[in-house]
C-alpha atoms as a PDB file:
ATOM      1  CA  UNK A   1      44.551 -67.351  39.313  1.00  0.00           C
ATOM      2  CA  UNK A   2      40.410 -67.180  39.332  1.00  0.00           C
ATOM      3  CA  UNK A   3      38.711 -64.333  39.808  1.00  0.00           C
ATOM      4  CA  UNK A   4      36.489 -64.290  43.042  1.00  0.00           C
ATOM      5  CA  UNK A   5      32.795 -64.822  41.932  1.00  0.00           C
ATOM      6  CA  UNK A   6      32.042 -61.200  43.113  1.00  0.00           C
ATOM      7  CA  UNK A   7      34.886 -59.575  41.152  1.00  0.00           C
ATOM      8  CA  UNK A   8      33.455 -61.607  38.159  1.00  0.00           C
ATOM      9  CA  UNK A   9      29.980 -60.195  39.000  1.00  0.00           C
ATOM     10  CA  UNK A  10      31.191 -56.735  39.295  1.00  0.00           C
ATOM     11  CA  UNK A  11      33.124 -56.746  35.396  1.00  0.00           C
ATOM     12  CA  UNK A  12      29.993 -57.940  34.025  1.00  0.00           C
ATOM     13  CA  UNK A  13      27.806 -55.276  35.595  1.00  0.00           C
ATOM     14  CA  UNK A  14      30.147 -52.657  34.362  1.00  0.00           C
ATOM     15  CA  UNK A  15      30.573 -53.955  31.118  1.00  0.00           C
ATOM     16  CA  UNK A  16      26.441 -54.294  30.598  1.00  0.00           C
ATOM     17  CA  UNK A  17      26.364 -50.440  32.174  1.00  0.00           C
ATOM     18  CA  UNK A  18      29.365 -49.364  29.374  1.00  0.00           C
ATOM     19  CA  UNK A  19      26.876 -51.259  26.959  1.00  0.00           C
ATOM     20  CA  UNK A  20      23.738 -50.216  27.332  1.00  0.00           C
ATOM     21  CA  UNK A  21      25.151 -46.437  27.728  1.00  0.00           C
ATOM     22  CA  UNK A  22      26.748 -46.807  23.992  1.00  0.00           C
ATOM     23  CA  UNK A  23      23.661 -47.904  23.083  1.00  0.00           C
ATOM     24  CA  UNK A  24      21.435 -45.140  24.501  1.00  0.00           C
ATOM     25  CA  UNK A  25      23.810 -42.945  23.435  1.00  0.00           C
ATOM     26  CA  UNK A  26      24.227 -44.143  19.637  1.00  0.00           C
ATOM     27  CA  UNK A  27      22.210 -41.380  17.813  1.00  0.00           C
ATOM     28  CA  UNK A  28      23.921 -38.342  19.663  1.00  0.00           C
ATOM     29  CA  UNK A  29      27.330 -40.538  18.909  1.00  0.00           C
ATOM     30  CA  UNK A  30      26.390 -40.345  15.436  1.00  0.00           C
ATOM     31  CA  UNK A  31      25.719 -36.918  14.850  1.00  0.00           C
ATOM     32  CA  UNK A  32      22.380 -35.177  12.490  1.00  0.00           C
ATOM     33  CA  UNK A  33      21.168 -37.092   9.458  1.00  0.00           C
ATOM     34  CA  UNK A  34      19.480 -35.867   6.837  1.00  0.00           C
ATOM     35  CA  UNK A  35      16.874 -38.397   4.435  1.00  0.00           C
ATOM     36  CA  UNK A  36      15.972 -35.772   1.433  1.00  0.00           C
ATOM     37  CA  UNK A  37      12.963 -37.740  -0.228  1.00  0.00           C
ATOM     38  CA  UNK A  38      12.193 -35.103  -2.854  1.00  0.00           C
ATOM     39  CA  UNK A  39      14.177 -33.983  -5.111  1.00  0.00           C
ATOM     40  CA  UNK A  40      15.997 -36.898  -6.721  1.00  0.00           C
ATOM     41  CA  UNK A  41      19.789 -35.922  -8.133  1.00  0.00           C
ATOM     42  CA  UNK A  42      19.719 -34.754 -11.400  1.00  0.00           C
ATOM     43  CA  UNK A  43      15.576 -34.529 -11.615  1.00  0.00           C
ATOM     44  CA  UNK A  44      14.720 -32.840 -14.322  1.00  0.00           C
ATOM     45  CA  UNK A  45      11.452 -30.293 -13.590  1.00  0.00           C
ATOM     46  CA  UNK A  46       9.051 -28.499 -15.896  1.00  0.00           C
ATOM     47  CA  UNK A  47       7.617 -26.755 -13.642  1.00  0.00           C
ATOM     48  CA  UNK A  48       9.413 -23.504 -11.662  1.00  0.00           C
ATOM     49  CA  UNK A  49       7.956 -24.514  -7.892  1.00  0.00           C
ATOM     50  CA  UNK A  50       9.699 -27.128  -6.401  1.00  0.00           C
ATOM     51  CA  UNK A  51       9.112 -28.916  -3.419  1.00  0.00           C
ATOM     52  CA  UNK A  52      12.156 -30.102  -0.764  1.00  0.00           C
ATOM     53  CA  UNK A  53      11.012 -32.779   1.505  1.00  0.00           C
ATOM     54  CA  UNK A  54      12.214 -34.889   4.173  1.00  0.00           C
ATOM     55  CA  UNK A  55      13.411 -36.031   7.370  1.00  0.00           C
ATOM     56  CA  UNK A  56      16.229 -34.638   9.580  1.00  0.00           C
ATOM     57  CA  UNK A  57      16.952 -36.450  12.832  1.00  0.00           C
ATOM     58  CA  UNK A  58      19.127 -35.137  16.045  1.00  0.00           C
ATOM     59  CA  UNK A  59      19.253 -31.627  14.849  1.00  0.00           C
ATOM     60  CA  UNK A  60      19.912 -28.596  16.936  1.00  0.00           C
ATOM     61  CA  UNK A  61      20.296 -26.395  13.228  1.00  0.00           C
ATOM     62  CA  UNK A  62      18.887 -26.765  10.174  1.00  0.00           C
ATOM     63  CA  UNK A  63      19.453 -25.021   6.490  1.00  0.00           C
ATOM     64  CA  UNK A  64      18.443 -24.585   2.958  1.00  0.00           C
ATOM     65  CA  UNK A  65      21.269 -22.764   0.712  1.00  0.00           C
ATOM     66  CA  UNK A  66      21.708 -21.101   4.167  1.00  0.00           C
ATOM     67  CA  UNK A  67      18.345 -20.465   5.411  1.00  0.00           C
ATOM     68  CA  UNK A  68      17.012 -21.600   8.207  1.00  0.00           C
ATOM     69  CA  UNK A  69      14.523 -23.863   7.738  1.00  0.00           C
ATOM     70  CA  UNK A  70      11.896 -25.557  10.630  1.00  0.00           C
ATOM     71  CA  UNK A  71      11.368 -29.089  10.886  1.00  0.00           C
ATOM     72  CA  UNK A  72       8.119 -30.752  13.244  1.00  0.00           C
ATOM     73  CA  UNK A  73       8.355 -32.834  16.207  1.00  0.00           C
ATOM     74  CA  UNK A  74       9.200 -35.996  14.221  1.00  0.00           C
ATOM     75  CA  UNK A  75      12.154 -34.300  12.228  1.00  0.00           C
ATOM     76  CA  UNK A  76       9.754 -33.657   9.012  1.00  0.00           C
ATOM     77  CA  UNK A  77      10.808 -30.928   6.453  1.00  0.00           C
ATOM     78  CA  UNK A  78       8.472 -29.888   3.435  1.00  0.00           C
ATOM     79  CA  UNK A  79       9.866 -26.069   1.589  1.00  0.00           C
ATOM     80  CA  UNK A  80       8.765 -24.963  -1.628  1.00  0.00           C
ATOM     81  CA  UNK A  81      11.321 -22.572  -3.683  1.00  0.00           C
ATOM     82  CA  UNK A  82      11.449 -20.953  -7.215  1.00  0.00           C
ATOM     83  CA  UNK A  83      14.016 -22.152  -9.660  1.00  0.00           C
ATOM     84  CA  UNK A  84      14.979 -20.454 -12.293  1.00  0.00           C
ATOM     85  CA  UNK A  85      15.134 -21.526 -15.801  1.00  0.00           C
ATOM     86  CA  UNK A  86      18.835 -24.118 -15.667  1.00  0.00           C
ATOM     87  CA  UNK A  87      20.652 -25.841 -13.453  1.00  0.00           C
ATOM     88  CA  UNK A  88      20.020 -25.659  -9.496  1.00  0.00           C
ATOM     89  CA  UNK A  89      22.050 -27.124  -6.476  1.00  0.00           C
ATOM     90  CA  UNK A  90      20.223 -27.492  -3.271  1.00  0.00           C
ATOM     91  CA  UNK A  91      22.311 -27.882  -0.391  1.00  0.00           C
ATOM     92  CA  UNK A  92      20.757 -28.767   3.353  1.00  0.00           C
ATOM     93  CA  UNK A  93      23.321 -28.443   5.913  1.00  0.00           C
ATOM     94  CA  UNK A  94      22.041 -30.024   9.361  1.00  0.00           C
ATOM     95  CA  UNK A  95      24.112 -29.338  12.689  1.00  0.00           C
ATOM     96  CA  UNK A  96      23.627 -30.930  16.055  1.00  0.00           C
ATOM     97  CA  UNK A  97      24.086 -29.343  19.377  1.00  0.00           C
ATOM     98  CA  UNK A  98      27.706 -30.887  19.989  1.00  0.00           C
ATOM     99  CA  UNK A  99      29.160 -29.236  16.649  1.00  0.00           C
ATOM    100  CA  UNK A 100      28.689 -31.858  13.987  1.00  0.00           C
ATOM    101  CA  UNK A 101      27.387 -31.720  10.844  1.00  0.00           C
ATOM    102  CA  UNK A 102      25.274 -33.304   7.510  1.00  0.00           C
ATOM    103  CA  UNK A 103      25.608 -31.427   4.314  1.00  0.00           C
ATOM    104  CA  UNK A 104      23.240 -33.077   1.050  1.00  0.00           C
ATOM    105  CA  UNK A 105      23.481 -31.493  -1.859  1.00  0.00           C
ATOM    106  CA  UNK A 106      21.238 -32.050  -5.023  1.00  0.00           C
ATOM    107  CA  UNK A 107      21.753 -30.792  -8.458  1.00  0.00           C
ATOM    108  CA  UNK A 108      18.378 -30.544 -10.747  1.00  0.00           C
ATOM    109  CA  UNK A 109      17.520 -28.683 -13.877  1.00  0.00           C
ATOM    110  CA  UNK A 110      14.356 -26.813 -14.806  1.00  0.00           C
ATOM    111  CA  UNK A 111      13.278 -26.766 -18.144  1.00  0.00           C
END
């Protein structure tokens, strides 16, 4: 049994639609991501200011240790925070608007 050149025409149509709709879709599918660029795990600073940079894409929420932090139109994140003297996790939690999350986390040490 063939399918009728219009029925044939029709399932490819739908299937390109389905397509190109996964496609469009694919970031919002995949939920925020977070690219930390600075600091490196386990950096070791001498210095007490350090800087937390970035790039954070399809985020509705955005935090450092649980503060809200503001990233610009293109997702870009620079904070600065005091560290005490030891060991220091940094955790940036990222949430879109559908519910799911991105957690980093970053251990360093300050002299």
């Amino acid at each position: 049994m063939r399918a009728s050149p219009r029925k044939l025409a029709l399932i490819l149509l739908s299937l390109a639609l389905l397509g190109y709709g996964f496609w469009q879709g694919r970031n919002f599918l995949r939920g925020p991501r977070i690219y930390l660029e600075s600091p490196k795990e386990g950096e070791i600073l001498a210095r007490s200011v350090l800087e937390i940079r970035g790039v954070a894409k399809e985020v509705s929420r955005f935090t450092l240790n649980g503060y809200p932090i503001f990233i610009n139109e293109a997702g870009e994140f620079r904070e600065e925070r005091i560290l005490s003297p030891g060991v220091s996790i940094i955790e940036l939690r990222a949430e879109d608007k559908f519910g799911h999350e991105a957690l980093v986390r970053r251990t360093v040490f300050m002299k």
